[in-house]
Protein backbone atom coordinates (compact mmCIF):
# COMPACT_ATOMS: atom_id res chain seq x y z
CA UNK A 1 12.53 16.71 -16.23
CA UNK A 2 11.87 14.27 -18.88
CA UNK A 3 13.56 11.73 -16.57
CA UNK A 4 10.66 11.77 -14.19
CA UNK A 5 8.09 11.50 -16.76
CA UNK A 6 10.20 7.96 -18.36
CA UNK A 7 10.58 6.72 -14.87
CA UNK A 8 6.08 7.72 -14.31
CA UNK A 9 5.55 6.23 -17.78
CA UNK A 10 7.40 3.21 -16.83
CA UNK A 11 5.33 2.84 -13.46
CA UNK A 12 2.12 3.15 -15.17
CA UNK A 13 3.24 0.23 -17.55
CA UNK A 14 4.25 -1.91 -15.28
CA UNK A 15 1.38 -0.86 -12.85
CA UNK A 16 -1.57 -1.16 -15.34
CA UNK A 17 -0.97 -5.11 -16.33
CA UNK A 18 -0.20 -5.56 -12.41
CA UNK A 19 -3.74 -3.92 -11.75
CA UNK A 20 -5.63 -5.66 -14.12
CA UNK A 21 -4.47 -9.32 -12.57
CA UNK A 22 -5.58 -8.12 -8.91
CA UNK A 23 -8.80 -6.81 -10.30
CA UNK A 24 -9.90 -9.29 -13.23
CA UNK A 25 -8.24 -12.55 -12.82
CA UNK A 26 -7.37 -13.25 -9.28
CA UNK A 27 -10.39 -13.11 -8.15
CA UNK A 28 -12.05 -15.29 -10.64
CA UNK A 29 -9.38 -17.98 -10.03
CA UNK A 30 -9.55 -17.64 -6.58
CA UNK A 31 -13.09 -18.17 -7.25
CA UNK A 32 -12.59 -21.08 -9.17
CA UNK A 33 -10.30 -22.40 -6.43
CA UNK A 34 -12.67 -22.15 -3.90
CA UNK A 35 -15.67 -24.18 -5.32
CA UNK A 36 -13.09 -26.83 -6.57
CA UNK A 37 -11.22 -27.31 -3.35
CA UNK A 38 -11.90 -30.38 -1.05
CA UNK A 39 -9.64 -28.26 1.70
CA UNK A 40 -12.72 -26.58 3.25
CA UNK A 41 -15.53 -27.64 4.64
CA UNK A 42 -19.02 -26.95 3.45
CA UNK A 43 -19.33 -23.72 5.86
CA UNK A 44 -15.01 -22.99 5.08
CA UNK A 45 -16.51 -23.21 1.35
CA UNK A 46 -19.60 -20.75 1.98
CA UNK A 47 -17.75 -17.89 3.82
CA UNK A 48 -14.70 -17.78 1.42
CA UNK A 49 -17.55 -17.77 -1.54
CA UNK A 50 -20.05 -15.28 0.01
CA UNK A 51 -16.49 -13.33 1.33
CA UNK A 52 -15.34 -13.37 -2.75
CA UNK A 53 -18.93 -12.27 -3.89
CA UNK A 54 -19.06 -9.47 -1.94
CA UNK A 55 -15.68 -8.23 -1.22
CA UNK A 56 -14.21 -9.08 -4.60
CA UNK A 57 -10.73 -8.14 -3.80
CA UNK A 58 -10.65 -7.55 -0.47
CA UNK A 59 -11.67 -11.49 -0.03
CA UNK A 60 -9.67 -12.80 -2.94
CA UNK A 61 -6.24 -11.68 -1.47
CA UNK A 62 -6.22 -12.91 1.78
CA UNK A 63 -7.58 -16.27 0.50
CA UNK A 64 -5.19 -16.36 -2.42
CA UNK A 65 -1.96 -15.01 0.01
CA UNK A 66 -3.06 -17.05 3.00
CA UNK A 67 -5.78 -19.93 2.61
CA UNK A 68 -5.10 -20.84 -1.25
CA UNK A 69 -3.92 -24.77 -2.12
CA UNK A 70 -2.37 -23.59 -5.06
CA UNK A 71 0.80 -22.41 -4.83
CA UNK A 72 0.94 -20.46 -8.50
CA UNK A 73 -2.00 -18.05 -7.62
CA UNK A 74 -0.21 -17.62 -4.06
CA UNK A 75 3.19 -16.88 -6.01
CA UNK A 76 1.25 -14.98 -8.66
CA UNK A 77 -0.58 -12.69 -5.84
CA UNK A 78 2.28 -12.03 -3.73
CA UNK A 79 4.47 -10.77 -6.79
CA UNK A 80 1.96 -8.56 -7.86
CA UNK A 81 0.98 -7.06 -4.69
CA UNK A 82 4.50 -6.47 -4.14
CA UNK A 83 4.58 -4.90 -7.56
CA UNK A 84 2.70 -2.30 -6.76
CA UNK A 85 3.97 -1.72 -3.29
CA UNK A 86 7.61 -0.51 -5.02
CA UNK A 87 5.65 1.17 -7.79
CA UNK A 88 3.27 3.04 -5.58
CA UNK A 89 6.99 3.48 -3.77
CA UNK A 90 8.78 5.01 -7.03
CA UNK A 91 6.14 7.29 -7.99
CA UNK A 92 5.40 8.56 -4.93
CA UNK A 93 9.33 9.84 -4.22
CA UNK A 94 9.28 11.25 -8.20
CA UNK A 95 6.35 12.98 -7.86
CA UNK A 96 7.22 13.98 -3.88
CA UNK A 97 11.31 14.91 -5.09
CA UNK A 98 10.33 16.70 -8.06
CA UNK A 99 8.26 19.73 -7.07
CA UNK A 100 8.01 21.13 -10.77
CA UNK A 101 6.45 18.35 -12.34
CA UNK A 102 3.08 19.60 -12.68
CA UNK A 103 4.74 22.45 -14.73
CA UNK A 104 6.61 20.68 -16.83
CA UNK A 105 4.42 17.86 -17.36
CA UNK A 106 1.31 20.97 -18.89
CA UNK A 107 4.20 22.54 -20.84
CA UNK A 108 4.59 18.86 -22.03
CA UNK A 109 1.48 18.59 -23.26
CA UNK A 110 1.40 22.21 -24.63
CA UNK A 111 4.06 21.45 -26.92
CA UNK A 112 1.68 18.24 -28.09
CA UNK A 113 -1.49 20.67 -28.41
CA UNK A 114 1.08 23.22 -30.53
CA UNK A 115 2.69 20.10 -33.12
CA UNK A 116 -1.53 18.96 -33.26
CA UNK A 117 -2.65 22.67 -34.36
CA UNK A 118 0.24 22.40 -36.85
CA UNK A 119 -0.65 18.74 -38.11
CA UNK A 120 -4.28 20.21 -38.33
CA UNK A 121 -3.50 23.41 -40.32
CA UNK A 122 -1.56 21.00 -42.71
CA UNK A 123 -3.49 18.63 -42.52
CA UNK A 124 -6.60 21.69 -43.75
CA UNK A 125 -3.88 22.81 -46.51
CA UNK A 126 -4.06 19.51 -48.04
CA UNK A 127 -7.82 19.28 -48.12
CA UNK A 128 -7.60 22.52 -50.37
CA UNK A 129 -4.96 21.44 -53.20
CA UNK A 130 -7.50 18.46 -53.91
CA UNK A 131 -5.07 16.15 -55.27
């Protein structure tokens, strides 16, 4: 049981970082790229820049797996999107293999709403002995 969850938490952590490059910075570099690079043409330049404007990811990966100059964001890219590939992968076959989770993952968080009422009621038993 708690397995699953350490093997979901440890998705999510390596899945959130992973996200946030794809979302935030590749496409600004590949941005960048783009209006620095002497590789296109003037028409190469204004499709891969009207492309990245309006289909922010969508146009930044293909240009950064496939028409980029530098190798880094290329590299960069590929790793993440294999990244989440395999951690799409894993927490697919936990969640798919383990047909209780949803059970165990509320009685989980039961427990956490049952040690807060506790923490609150001493937390209330405090406020009254006025130290």
């Amino acid at each position: 049981m708690t397995t699953a969850l350490i093997i979901l938490a440890g998705c999510a952590l390596v899945l959130v970082p992973t996200l946030l490059f794809i979302l935030l910075v590749q496409p600004i570099w590949a941005f960048v790229e783009v209006c620095g690079t002497s590789l296109l043409g003037r028409g190469g330049k204004i499709l891969w820049l009207f492309a990245l404007l309006v289909f922010t990811i969508v146009g930044s990966v293909p240009y950064a797996l496939f028409v980029s100059a530098s190798a880094a964001l290329r590299q960069v890219t590929l790793v993440c999107v294999l990244l989440i590939g395999v951690v799409a992968g894993i927490g697919y076959g936990v969640v798919h293999y383990n047909p209780n989770l949803k059970d165990q993952v509320m009685h989980k968080v039961n427990e956490a709403r049952g040690t807060y009422a506790q923490v609150k009621d001493i937390s209330e038993i405090a406020k009254r002995l006025k130290w």
